[in-house]
Protein backbone atom coordinates (compact mmCIF):
# COMPACT_ATOMS: atom_id res chain seq x y z
CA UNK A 1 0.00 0.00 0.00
CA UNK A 2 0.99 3.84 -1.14
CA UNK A 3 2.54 5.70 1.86
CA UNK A 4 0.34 8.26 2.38
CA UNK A 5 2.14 11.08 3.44
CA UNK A 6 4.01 10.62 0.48
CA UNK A 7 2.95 13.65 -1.51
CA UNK A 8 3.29 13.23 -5.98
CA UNK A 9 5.88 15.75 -5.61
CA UNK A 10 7.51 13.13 -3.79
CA UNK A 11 6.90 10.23 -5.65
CA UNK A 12 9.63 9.25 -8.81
CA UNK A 13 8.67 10.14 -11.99
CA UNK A 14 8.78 6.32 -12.99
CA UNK A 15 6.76 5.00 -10.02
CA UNK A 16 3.86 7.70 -10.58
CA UNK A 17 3.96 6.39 -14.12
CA UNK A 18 3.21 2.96 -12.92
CA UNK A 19 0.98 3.56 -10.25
CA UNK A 20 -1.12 5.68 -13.39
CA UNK A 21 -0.81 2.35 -15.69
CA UNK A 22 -2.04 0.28 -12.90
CA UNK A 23 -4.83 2.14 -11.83
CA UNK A 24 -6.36 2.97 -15.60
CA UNK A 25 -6.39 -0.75 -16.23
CA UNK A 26 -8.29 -1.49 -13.13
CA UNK A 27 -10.93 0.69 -12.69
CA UNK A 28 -14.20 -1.33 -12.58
CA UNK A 29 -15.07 -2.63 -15.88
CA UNK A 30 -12.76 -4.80 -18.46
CA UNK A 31 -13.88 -2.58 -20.80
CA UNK A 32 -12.88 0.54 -19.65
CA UNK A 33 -9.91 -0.98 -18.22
CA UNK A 34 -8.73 -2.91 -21.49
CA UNK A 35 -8.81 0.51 -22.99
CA UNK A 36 -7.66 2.98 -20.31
CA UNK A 37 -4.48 0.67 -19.28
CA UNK A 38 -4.09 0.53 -23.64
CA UNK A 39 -3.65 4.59 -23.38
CA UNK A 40 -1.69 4.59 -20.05
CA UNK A 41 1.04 2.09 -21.38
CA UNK A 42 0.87 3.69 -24.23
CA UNK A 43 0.83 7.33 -23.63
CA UNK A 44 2.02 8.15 -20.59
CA UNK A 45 5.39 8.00 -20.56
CA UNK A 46 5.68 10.68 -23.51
CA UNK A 47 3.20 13.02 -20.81
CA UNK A 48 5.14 15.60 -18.56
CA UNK A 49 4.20 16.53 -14.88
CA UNK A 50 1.45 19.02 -15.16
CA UNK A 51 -0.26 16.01 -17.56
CA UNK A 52 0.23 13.72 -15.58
CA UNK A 53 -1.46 15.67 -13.15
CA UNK A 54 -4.29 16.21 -15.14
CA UNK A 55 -4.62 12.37 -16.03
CA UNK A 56 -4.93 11.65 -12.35
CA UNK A 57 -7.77 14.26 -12.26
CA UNK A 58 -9.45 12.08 -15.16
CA UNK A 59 -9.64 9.46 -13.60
CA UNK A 60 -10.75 10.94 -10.58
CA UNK A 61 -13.66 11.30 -12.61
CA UNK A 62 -14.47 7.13 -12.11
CA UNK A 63 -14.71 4.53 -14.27
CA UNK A 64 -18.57 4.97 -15.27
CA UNK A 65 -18.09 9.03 -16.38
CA UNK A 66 -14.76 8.22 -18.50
CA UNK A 67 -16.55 4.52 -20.08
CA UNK A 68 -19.20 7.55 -21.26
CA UNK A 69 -17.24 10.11 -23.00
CA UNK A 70 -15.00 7.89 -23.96
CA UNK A 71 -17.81 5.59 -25.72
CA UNK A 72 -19.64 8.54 -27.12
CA UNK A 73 -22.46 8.51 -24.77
CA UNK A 74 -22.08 11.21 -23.01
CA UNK A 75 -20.87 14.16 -24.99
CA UNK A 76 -16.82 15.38 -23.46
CA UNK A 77 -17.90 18.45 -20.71
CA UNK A 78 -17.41 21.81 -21.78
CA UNK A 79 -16.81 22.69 -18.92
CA UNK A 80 -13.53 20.89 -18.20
CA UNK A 81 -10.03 21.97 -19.57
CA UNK A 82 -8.02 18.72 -19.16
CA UNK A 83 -5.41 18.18 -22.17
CA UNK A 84 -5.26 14.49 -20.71
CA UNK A 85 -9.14 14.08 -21.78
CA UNK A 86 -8.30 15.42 -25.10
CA UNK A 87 -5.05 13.38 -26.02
CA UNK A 88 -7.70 10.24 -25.02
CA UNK A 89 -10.27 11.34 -26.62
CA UNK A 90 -8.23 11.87 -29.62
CA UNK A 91 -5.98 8.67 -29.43
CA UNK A 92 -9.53 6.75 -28.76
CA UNK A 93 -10.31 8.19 -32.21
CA UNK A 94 -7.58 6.85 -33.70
CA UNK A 95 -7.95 3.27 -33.02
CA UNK A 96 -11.98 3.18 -34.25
């Protein structure tokens, strides 16, 4: 288990990365997590601090909000200004 006094700014570049990569492939549904853990192996080494940041913010969101945008259920909130969302949405793109 994650220390928790141990603060991100504390935490190694490399073991953030992993604990990001672990966590987006199990969130709740095989689905989301198939496709989530895809992006995080994927995409988040190439991400610098402040987006890695705002990927931990995304999923923050939960597994049932991101399955939704991500799926095209839901239409991606105007309201939120999160480059992570967009590189997803976009690489999610992509691959269809």
């Amino acid at each position: 288990m994650p220390d928790p006094t141990l603060s991100p700014q504390d935490e190694s570049r490399e073991n953030r990365i992993r604990r990001l990569i672990y966590r987006s492939s199990y969130t709740g549904t095989k689905e989301t997590d198939k496709l989530l853990g895809a992006f995080a192996r994927e995409q988040l080494a190439g991400f610098d601090d402040a987006e890695l940041t705002c990927y931990e913010d995304l999923l923050d969101f939960g597994d049932p909000v991101i399955w939704s945008w991500i799926s095209l259920q839901s239409p991606e909130p105007a309201n939120i200004d999160n480059p992570a969302l967009t590189r997803l949405m976009a690489w999610c793109r992509d691959r269809s």
